[in-house]
Protein backbone atom coordinates (compact mmCIF):
# COMPACT_ATOMS: atom_id res chain seq x y z
CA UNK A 1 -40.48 -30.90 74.93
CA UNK A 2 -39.57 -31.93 78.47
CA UNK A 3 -36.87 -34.55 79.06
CA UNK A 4 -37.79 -37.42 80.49
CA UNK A 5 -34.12 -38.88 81.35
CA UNK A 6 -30.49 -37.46 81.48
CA UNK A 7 -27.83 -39.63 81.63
CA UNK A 8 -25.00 -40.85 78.97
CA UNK A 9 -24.38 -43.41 75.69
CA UNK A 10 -20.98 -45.86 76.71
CA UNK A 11 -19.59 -46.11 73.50
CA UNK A 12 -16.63 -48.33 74.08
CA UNK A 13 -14.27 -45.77 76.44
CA UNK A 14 -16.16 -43.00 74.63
CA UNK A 15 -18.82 -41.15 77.00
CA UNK A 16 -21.80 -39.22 75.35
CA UNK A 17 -23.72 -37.19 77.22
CA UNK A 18 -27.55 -36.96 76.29
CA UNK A 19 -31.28 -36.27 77.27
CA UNK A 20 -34.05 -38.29 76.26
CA UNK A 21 -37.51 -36.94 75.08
CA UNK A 22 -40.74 -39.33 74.65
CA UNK A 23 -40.82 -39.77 70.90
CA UNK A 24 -44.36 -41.00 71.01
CA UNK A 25 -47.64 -39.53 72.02
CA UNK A 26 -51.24 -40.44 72.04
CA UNK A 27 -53.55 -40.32 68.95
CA UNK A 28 -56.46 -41.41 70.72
CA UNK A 29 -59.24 -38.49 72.09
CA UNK A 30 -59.08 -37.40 75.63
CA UNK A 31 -61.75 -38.77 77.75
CA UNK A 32 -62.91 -37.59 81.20
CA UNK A 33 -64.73 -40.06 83.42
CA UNK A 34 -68.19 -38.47 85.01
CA UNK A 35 -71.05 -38.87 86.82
CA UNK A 36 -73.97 -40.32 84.72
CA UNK A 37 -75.91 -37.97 86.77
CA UNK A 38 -75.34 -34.87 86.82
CA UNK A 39 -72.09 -34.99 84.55
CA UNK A 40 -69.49 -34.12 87.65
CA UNK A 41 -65.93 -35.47 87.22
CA UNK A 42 -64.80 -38.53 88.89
CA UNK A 43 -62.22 -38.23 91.13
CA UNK A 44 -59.92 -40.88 92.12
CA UNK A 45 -58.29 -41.52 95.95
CA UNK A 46 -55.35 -43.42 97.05
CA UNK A 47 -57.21 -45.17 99.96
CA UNK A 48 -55.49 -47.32 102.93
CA UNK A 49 -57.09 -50.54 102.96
CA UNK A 50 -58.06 -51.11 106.48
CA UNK A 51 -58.65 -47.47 107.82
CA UNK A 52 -60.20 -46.33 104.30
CA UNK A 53 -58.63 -43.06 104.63
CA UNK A 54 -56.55 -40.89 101.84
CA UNK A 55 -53.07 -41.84 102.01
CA UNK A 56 -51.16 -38.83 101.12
CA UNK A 57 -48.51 -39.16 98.44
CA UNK A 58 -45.66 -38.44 99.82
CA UNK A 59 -46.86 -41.03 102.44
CA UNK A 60 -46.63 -43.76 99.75
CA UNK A 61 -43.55 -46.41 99.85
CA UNK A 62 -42.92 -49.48 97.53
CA UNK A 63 -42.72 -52.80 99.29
CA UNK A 64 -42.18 -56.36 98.02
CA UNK A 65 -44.17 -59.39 100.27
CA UNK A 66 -42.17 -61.56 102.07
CA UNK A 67 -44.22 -64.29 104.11
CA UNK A 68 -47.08 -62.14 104.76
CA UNK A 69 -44.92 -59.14 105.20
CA UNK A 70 -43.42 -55.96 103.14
CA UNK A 71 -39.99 -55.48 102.49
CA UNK A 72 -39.92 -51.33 102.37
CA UNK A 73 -37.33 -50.05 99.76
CA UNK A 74 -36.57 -46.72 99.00
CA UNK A 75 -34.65 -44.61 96.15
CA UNK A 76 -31.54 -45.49 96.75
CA UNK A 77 -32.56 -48.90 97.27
CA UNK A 78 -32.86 -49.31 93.68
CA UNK A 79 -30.08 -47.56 92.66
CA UNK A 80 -27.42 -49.36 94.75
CA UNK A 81 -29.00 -51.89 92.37
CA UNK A 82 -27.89 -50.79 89.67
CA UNK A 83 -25.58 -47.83 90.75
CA UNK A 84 -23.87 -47.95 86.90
CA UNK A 85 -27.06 -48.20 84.90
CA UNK A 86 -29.57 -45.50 86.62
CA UNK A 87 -27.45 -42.76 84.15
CA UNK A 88 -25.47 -44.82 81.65
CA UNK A 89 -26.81 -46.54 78.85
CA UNK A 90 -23.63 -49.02 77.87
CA UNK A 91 -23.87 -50.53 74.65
CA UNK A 92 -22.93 -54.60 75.05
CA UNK A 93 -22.92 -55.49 71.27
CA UNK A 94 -24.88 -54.32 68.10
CA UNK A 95 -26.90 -56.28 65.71
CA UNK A 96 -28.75 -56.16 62.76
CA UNK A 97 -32.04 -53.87 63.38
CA UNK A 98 -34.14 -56.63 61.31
CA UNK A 99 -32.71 -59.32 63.46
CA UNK A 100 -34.87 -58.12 66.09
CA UNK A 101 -38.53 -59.41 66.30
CA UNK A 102 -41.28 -56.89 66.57
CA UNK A 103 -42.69 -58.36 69.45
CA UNK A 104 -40.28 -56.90 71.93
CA UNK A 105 -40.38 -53.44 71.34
CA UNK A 106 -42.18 -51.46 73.51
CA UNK A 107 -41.72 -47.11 73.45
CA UNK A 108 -39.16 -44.84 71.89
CA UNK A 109 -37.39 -41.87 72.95
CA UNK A 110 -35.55 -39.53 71.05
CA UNK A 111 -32.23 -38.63 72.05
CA UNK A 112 -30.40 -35.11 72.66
CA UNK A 113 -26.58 -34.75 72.75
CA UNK A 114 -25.17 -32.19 75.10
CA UNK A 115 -23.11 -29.84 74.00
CA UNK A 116 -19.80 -31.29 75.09
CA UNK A 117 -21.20 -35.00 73.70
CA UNK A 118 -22.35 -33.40 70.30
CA UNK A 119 -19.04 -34.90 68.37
CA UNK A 120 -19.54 -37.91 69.51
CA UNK A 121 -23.21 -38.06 68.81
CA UNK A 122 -22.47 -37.55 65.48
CA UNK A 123 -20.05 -40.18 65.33
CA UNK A 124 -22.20 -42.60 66.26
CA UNK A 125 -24.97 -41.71 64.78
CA UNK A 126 -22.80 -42.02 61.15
CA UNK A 127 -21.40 -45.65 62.59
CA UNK A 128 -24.76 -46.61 62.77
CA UNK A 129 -26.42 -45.37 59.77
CA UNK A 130 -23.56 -46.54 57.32
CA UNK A 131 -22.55 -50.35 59.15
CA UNK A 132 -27.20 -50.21 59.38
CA UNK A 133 -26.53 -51.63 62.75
CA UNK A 134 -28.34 -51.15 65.87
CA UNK A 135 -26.78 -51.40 69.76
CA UNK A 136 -28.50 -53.27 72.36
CA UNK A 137 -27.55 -51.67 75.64
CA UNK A 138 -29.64 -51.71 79.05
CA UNK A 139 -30.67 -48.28 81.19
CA UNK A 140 -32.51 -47.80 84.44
CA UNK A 141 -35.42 -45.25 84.26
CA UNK A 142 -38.09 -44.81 86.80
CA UNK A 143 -36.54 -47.28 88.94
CA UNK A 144 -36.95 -49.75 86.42
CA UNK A 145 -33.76 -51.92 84.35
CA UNK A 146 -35.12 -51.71 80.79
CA UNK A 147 -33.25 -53.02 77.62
CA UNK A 148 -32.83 -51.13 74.79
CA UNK A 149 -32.52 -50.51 71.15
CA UNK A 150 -30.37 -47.76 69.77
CA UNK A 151 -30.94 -46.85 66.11
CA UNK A 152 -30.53 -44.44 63.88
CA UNK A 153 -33.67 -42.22 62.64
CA UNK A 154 -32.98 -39.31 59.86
CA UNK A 155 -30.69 -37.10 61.98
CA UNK A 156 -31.20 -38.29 65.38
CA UNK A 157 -30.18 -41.24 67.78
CA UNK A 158 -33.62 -42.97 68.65
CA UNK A 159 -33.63 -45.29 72.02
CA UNK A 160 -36.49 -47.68 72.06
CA UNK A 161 -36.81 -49.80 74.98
CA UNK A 162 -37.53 -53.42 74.46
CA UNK A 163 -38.78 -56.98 76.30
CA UNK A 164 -36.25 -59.19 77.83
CA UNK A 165 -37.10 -62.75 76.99
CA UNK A 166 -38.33 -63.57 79.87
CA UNK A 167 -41.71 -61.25 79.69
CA UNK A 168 -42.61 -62.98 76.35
CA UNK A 169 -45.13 -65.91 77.02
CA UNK A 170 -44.45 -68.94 75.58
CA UNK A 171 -46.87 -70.03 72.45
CA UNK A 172 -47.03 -73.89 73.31
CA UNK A 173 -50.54 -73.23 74.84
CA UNK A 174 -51.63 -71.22 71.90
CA UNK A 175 -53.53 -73.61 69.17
CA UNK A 176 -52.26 -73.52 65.96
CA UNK A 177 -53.67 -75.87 62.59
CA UNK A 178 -49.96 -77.13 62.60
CA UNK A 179 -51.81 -80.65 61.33
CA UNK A 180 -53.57 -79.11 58.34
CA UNK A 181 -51.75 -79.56 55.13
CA UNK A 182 -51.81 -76.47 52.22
CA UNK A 183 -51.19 -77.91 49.00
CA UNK A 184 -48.60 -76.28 46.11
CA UNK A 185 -51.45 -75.12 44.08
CA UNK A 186 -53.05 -72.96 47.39
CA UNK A 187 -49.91 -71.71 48.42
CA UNK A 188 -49.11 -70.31 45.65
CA UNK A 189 -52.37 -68.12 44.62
CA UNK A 190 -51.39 -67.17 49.03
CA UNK A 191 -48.11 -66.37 47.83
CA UNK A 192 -48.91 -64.04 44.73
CA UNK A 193 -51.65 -62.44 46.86
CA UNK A 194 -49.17 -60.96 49.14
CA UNK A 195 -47.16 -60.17 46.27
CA UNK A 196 -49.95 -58.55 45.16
CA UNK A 197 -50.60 -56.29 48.49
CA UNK A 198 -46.69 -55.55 48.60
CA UNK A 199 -45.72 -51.76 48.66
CA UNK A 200 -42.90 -49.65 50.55
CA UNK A 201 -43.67 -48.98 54.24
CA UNK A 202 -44.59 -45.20 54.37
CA UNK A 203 -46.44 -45.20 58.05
CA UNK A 204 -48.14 -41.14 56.92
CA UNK A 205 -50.21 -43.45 54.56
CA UNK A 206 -52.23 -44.95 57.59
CA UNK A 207 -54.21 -42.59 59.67
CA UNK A 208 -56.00 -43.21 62.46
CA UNK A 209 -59.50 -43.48 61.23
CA UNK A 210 -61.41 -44.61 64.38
CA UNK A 211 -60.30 -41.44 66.60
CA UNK A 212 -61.38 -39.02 63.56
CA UNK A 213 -64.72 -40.56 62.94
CA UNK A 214 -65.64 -40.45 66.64
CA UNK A 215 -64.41 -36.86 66.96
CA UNK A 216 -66.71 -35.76 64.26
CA UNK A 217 -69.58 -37.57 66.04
CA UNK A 218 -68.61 -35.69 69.22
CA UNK A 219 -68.76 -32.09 66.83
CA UNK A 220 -71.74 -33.47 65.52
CA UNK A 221 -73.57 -34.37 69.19
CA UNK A 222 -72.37 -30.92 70.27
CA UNK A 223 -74.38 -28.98 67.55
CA UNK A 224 -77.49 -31.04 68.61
CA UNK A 225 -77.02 -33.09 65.25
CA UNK A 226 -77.66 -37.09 64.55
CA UNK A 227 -74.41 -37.99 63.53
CA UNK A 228 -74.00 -39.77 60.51
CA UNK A 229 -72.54 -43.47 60.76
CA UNK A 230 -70.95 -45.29 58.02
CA UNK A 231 -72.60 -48.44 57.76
CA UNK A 232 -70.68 -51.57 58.04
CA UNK A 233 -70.87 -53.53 54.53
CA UNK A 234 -69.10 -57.00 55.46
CA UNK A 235 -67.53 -58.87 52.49
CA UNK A 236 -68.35 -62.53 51.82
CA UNK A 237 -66.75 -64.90 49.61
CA UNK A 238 -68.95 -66.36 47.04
CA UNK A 239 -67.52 -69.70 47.74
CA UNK A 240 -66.06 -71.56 51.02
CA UNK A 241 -63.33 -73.47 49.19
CA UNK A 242 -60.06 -71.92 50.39
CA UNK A 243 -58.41 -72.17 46.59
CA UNK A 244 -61.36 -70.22 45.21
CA UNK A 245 -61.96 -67.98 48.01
CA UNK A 246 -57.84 -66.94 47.12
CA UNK A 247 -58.45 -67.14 43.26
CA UNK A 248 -61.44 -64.39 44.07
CA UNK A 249 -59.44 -62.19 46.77
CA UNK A 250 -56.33 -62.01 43.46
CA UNK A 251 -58.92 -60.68 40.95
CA UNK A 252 -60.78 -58.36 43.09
CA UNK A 253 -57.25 -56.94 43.82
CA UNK A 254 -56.21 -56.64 39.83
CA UNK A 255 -59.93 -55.13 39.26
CA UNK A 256 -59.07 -52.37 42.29
């Protein structure tokens, strides 16, 4: 793997020096966009608006509109933004991990000590799998201020960027049956349904079954064959009375 990001972990006065690596990649199949044809690839151009010429890239500047103008900045711009940040990633407090709300994570990224940080790597990656605390700490990478989560995964620090409040919308536009009231009897039959679908997270358990079924359509196609399709087979209560439709859903479960 390549790293994406060197820089360092502020652990209180204690400096640890690491690299990150993406710790994700994509499942999904690899698409190329063509010509309908005669099947050529499409090729995409970074065109100037008013003389519709290529603009080459290292022609290419960031600018942010000012009364129908451009502020240009540059690289160093945005690091005399953030001169501290753009290779330290200080940690400002730690938390519990479950006190954080899905919602705001966004990618992870493993992290590498260097040699002369490896002791204190391993430090902190102890601290945080014994106190099963996470820090929250803030880094600059591609020119960007991004908050983070640092937590421990098996033997290794993981760094998972997350949302600042600010970029989560706001649900009071967002309809919800607030008004509707769920009797005792309902919300219990709810409750041992879930009970009922409980288990241990173990992520290996849940493949991506959309990306294989296409690719063996695609093997299929390429022999010349009519790929098989699974046929949908939708499910449908035999009643539309919420209580029963629950009552059904907890002995089709203790059948299965």
């Amino acid at each position: 793997m390549r790293a994406i990001w060197k820089g360092s972990i502020g652990f209180g006065l204690v400096n640890i020096p690491i690299k990150l690596y993406s710790a994700v990649q994509n499942s999904s199949l690899d698409m190329d966009m063509l010509d309908g044809r005669d099947h050529s690839r499409i090729k995409f151009q970074r065109i100037n608006e008013k003389t519709r010429k290529e603009v080459p890239y290292e022609k290419i500047v960031k600018g942010y509109a000012i009364n129908d103008d451009y502020v240009i900045l540059d690289d160093q711009d945005f690091e005399d933004a953030s001169p501290k940040k753009t290779k330290m990633i200080e940690l400002e407090n730690f938390v519990g991990i479950d006190e954080i709300n899905p919602i705001y994570y966004e990618t992870s990224y493993y992290s590498e000590p260097e040699t002369q940080g490896r002791k204190a790597y391993a430090l902190l990656l102890q601290a945080l799998l014994k106190s099963k605390k996470a820090g929250i700490g803030r880094f600059v990478l591609r020119s960007t201020e991004n908050l983070c989560v640092l937590h421990a995964l098996d033997k290794v620090i993981v760094i998972s960027k997350i949302r600042f409040a600010e970029e989560i919308r706001s649900t009071e536009e967002i309809l919800t049956p607030t008004d509707i009231n769920i009797n005792k009897k309902e919300l219990d039959v709810g409750l041992a349904l879930i009970d009922q679908y409980t288990s241990k997270f173990k992520i290996d358990q849940f493949k991506d079954e959309y990306t294989s079924d296409l690719l063996k359509i695609i093997k299929a196609k390429a022999k010349g064959k009519r790929p098989s399709i699974k046929k949908l087979k939708p499910e449908k209560a035999s009643s539309d009375d919420l209580y029963s439709q629950l009552m059904e859903s907890l002995s089709s479960r203790k059948g299965a």
